[in-house]
N, C-alpha and C. Protein backbone atom coordinates (compact mmCIF):
# COMPACT_ATOMS: atom_id res chain seq x y z
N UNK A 1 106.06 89.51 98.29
CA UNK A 1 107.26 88.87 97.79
C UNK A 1 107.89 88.09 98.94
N UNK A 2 108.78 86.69 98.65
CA UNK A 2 108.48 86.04 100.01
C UNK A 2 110.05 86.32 100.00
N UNK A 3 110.81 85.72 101.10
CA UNK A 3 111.97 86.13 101.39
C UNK A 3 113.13 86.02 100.66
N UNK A 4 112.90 84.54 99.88
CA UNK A 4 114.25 84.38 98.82
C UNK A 4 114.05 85.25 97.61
N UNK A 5 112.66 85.52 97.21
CA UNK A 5 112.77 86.18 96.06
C UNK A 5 113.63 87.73 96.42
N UNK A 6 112.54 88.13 97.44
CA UNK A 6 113.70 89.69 98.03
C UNK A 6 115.04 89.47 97.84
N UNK A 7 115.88 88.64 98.80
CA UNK A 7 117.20 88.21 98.62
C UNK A 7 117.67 88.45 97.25
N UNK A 8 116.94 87.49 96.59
CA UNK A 8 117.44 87.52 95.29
C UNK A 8 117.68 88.47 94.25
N UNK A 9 116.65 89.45 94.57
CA UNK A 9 116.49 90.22 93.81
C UNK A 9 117.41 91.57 94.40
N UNK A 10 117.74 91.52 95.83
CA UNK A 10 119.36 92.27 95.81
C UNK A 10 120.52 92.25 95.06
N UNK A 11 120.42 90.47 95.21
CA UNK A 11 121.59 90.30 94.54
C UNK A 11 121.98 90.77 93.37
N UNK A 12 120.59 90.15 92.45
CA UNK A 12 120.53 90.58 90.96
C UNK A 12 120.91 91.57 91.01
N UNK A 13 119.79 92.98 91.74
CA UNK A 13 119.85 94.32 91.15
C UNK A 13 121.85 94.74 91.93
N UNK A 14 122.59 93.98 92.72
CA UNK A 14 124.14 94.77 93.08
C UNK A 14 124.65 94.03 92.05
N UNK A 15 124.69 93.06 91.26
CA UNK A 15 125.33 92.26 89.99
C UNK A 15 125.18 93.13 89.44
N UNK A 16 124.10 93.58 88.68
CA UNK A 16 123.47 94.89 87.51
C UNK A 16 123.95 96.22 87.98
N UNK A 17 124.05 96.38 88.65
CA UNK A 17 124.62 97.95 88.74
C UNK A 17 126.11 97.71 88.73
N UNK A 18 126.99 96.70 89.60
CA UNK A 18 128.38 96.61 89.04
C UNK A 18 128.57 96.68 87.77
N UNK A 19 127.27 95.61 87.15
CA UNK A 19 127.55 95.31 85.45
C UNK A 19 127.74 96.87 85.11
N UNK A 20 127.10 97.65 85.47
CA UNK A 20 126.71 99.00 84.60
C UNK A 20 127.83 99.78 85.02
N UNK A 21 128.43 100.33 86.24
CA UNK A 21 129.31 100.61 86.48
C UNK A 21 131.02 99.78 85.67
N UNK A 22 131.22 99.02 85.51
CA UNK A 22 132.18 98.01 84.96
C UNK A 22 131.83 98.17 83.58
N UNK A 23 130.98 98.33 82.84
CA UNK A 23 130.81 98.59 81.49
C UNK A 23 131.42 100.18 81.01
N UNK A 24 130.78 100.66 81.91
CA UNK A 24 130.90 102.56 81.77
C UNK A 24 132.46 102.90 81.68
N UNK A 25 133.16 101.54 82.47
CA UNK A 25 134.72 101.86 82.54
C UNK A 25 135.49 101.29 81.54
N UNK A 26 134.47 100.49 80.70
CA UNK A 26 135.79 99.91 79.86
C UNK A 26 136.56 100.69 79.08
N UNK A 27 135.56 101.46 78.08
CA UNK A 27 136.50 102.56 77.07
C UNK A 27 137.69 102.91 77.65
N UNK A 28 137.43 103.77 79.14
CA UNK A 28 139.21 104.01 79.44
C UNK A 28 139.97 103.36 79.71
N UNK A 29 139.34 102.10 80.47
CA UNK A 29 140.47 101.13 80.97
C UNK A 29 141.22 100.78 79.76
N UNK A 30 140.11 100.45 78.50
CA UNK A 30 140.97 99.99 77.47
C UNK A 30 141.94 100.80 76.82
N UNK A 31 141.76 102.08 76.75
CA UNK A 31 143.00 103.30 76.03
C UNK A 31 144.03 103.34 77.05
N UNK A 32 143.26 103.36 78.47
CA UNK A 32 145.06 103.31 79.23
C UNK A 32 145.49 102.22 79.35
N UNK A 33 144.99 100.95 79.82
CA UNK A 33 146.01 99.36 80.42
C UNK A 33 144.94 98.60 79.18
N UNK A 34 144.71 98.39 77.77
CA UNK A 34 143.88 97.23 77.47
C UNK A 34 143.39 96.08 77.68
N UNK A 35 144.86 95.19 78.30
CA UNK A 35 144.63 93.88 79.45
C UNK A 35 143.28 94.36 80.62
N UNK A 36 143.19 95.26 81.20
CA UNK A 36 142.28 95.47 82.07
C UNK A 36 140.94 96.06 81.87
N UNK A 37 140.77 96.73 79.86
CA UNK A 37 140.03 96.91 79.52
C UNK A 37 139.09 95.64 79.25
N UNK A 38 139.97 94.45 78.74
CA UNK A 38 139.07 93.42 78.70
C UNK A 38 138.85 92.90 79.81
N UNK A 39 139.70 92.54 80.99
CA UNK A 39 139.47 92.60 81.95
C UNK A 39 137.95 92.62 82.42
N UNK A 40 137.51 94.32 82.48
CA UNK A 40 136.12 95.25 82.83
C UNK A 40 135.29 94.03 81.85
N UNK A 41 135.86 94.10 80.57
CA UNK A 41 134.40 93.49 79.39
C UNK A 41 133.94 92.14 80.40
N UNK A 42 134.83 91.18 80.42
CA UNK A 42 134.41 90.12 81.17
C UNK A 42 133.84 90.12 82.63
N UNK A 43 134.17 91.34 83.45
CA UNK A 43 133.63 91.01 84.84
C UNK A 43 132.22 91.18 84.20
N UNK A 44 131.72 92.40 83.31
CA UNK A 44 130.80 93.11 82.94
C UNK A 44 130.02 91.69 82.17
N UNK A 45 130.07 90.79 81.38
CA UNK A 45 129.46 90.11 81.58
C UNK A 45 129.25 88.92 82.46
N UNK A 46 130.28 88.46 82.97
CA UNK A 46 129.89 87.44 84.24
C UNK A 46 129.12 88.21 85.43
N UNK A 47 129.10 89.41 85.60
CA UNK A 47 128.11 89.98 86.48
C UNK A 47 126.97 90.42 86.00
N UNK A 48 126.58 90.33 84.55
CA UNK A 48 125.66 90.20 83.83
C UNK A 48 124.44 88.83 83.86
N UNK A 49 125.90 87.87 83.72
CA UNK A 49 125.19 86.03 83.71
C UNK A 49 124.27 86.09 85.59
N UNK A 50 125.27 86.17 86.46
CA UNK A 50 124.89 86.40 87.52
C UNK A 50 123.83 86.83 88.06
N UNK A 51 123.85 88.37 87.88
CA UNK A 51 121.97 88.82 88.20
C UNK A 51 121.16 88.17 87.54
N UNK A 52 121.20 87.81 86.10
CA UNK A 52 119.93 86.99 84.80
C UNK A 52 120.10 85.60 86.03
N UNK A 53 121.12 85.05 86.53
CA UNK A 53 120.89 83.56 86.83
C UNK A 53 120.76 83.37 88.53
N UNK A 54 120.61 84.72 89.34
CA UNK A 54 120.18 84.65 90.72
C UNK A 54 118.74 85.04 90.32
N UNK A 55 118.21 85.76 89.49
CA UNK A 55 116.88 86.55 89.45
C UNK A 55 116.05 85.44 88.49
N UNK A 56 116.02 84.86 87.53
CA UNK A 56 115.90 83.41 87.25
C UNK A 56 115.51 82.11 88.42
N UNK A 57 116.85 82.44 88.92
CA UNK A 57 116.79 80.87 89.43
C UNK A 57 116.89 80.90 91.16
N UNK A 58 116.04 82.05 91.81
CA UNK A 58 116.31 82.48 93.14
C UNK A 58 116.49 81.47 94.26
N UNK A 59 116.12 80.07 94.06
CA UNK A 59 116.73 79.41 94.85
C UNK A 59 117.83 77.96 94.56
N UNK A 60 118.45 78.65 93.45
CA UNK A 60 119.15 77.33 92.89
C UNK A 60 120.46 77.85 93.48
N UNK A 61 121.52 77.04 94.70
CA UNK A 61 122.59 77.04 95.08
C UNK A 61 123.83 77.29 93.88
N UNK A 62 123.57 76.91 92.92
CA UNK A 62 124.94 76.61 91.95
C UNK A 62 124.65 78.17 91.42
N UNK A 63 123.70 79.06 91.25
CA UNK A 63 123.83 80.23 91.04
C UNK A 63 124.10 81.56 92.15
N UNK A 64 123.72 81.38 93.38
CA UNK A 64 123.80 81.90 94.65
C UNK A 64 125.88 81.42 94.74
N UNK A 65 125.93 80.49 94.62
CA UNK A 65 127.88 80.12 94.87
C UNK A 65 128.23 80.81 93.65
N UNK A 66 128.02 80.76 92.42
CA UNK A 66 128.56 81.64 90.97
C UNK A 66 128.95 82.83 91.34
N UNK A 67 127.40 83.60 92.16
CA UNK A 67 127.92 85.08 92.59
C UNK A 67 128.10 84.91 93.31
N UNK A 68 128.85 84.52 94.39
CA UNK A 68 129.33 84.51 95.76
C UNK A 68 131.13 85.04 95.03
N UNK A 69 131.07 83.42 94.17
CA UNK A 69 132.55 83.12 94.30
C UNK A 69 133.21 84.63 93.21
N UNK A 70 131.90 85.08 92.51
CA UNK A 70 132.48 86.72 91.68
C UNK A 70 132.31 87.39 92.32
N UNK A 71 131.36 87.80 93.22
CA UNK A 71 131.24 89.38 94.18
C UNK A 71 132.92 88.86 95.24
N UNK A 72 133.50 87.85 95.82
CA UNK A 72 134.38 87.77 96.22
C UNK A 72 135.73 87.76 95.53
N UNK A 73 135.83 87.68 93.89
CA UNK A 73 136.78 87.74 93.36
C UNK A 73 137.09 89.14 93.05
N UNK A 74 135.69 89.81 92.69
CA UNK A 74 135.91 91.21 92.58
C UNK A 74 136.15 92.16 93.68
N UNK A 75 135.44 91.91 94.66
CA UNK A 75 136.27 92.65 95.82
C UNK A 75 138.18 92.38 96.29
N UNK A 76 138.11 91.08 96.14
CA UNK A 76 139.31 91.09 96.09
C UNK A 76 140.74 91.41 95.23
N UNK A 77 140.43 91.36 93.92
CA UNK A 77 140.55 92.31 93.20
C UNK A 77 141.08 93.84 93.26
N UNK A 78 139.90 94.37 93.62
CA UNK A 78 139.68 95.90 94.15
C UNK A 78 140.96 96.08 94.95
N UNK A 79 140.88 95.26 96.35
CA UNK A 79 141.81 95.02 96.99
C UNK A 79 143.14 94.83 96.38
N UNK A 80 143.19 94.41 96.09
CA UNK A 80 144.38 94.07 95.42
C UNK A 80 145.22 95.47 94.56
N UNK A 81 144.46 95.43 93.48
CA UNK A 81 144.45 96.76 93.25
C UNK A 81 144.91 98.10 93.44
N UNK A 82 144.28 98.32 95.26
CA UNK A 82 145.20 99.60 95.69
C UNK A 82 146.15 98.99 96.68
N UNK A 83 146.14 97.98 97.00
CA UNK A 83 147.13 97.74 97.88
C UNK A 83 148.45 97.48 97.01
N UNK A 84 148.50 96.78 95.92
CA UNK A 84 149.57 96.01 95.96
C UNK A 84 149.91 96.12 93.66
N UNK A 85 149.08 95.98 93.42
CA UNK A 85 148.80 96.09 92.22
C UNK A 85 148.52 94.86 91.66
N UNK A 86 148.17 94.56 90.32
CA UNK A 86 147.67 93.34 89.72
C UNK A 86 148.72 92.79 88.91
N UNK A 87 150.08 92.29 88.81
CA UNK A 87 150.74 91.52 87.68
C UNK A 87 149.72 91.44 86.36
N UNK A 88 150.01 91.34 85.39
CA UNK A 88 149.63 91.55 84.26
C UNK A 88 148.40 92.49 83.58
N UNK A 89 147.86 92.62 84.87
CA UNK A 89 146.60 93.61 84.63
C UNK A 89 147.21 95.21 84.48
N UNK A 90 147.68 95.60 86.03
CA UNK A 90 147.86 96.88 86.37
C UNK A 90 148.97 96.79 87.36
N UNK A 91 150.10 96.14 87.19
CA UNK A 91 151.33 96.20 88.18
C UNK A 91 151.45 97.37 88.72
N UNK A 92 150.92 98.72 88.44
CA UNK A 92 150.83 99.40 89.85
C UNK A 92 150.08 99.90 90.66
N UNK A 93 150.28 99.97 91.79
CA UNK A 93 148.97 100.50 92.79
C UNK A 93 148.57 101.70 92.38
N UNK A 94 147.11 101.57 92.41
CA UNK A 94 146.22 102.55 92.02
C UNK A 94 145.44 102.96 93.20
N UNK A 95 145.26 104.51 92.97
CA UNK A 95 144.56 105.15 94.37
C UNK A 95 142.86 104.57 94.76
N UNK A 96 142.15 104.52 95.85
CA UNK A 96 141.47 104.39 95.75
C UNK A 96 140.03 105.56 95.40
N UNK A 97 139.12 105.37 94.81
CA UNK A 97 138.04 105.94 94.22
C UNK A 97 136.86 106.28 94.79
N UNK A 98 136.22 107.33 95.00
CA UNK A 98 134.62 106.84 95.29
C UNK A 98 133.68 105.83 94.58
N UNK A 99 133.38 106.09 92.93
CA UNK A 99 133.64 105.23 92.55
C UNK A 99 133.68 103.79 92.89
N UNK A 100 134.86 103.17 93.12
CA UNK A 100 135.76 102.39 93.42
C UNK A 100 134.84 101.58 94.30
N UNK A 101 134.60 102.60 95.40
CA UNK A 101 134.86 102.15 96.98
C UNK A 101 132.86 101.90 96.90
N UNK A 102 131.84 102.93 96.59
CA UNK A 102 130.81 102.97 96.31
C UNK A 102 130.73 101.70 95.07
N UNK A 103 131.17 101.27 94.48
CA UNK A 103 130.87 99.97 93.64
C UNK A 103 130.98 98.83 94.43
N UNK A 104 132.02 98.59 95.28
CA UNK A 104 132.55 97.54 96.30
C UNK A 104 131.96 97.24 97.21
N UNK A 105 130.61 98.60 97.39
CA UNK A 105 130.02 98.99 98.73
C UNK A 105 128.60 97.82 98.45
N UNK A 106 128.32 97.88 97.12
CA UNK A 106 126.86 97.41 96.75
C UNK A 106 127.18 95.43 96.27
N UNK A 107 128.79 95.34 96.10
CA UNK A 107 129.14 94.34 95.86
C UNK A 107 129.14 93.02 96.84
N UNK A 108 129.62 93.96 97.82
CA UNK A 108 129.77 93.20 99.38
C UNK A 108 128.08 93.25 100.12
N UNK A 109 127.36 94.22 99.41
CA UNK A 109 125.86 94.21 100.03
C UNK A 109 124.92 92.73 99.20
N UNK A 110 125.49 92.75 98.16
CA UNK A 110 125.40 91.60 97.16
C UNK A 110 125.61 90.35 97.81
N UNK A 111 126.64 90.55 97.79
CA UNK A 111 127.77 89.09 98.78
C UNK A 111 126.43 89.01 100.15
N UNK A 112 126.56 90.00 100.85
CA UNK A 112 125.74 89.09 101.97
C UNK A 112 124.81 88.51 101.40
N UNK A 113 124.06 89.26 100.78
CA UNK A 113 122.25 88.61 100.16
C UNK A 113 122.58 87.09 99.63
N UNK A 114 123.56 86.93 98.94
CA UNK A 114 123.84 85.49 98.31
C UNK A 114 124.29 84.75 99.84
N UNK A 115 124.58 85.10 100.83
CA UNK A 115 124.16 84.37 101.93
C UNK A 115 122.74 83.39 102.50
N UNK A 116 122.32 84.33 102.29
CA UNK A 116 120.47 84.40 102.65
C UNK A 116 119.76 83.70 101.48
N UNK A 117 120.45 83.54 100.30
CA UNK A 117 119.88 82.51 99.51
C UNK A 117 119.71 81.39 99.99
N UNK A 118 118.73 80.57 99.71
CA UNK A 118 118.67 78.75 100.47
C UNK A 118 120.05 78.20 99.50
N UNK A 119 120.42 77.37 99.79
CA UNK A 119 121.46 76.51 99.40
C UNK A 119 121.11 75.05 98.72
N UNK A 120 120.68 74.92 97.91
CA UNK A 120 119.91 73.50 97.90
C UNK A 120 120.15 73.81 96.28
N UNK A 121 120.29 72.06 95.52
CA UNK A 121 120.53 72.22 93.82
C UNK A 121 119.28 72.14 93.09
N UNK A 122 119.10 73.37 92.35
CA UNK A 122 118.00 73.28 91.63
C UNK A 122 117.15 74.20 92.63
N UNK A 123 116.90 75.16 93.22
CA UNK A 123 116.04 75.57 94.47
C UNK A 123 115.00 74.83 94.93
N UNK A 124 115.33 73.35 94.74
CA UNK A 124 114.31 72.75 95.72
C UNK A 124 114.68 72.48 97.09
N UNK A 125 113.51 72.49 97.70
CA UNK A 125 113.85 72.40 99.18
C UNK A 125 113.96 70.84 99.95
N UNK A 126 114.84 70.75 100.46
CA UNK A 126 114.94 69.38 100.62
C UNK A 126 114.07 68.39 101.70
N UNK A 127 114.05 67.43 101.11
CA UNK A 127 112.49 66.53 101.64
C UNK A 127 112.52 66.46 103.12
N UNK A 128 111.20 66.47 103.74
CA UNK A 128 111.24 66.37 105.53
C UNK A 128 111.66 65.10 105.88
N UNK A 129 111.64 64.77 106.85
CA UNK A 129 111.97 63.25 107.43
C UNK A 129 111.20 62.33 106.94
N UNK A 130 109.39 63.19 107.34
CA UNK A 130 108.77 62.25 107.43
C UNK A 130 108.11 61.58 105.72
N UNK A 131 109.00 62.37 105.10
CA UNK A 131 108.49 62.06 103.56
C UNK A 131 109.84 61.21 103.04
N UNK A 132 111.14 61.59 103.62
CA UNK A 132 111.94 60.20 103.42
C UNK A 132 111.50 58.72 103.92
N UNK A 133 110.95 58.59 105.07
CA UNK A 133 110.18 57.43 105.36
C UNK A 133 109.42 56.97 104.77
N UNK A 134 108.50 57.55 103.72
CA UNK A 134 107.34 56.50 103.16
C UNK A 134 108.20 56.10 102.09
């Protein structure tokens, strides 16, 4: 397996286990705060789209930035969360979790790998010099 596919396939598999973790939570989120039950539904599928469209498309940039810009919204989030609370979600601070902290752990392991993705649209690699010249 050559290096972007590995990469990629971190990413996917920390998208998919958030997904699964973030799914497992909706029922309660939704009986205690519902705003944050749907909340869970939607991270749960945009971190769904994410792994299908890094593991798909392992070197297409516009999917490597998709999960960048969600593994960074959701950590921040998190953050947010116990520090300070969420306005309309969960206005109050909530303790932090293992859980929590073990979901965030594989999120941010995610986040780097979408580093190590190539960056280029469409995962093609972009032409050498000497093939812009002819």
């Amino acid at each position: 397996m050559r290096s972007r596919e590995r990469n990629a396939s971190v990413v996917a598999l920390g998208c998919a286990v958030s997904a699964g973790v973030h799914a497992a939570l909706v029922p309660e989120h939704l009986r205690e705060a519902p705003q944050l039950g749907v909340a869970f539904v939607v991270a749960t599928g945009l971190l769904l789209a994410a792994a299908i469209g890094v593991a798909i498309r392992p070197g297409d940039a516009r999917a490597a930035r998709a999960a960048q810009v969600l593994l960074v919204g959701l950590l921040a989030g998190y953050l947010a969360s116990r520090t300070a609370g969420i306005p309309l979600l969960e206005p109050r601070r909530e303790p932090a979790d293992a859980l929590g902290l073990a979901t965030k752990a594989v999120e941010l392991l995610a986040l780097l790998f979408t580093l190590r993705l190539p960056q280029t649209a469409g995962g093609r690699r972009p032409p050498l010099n000497q093939e812009v010249a002819r």
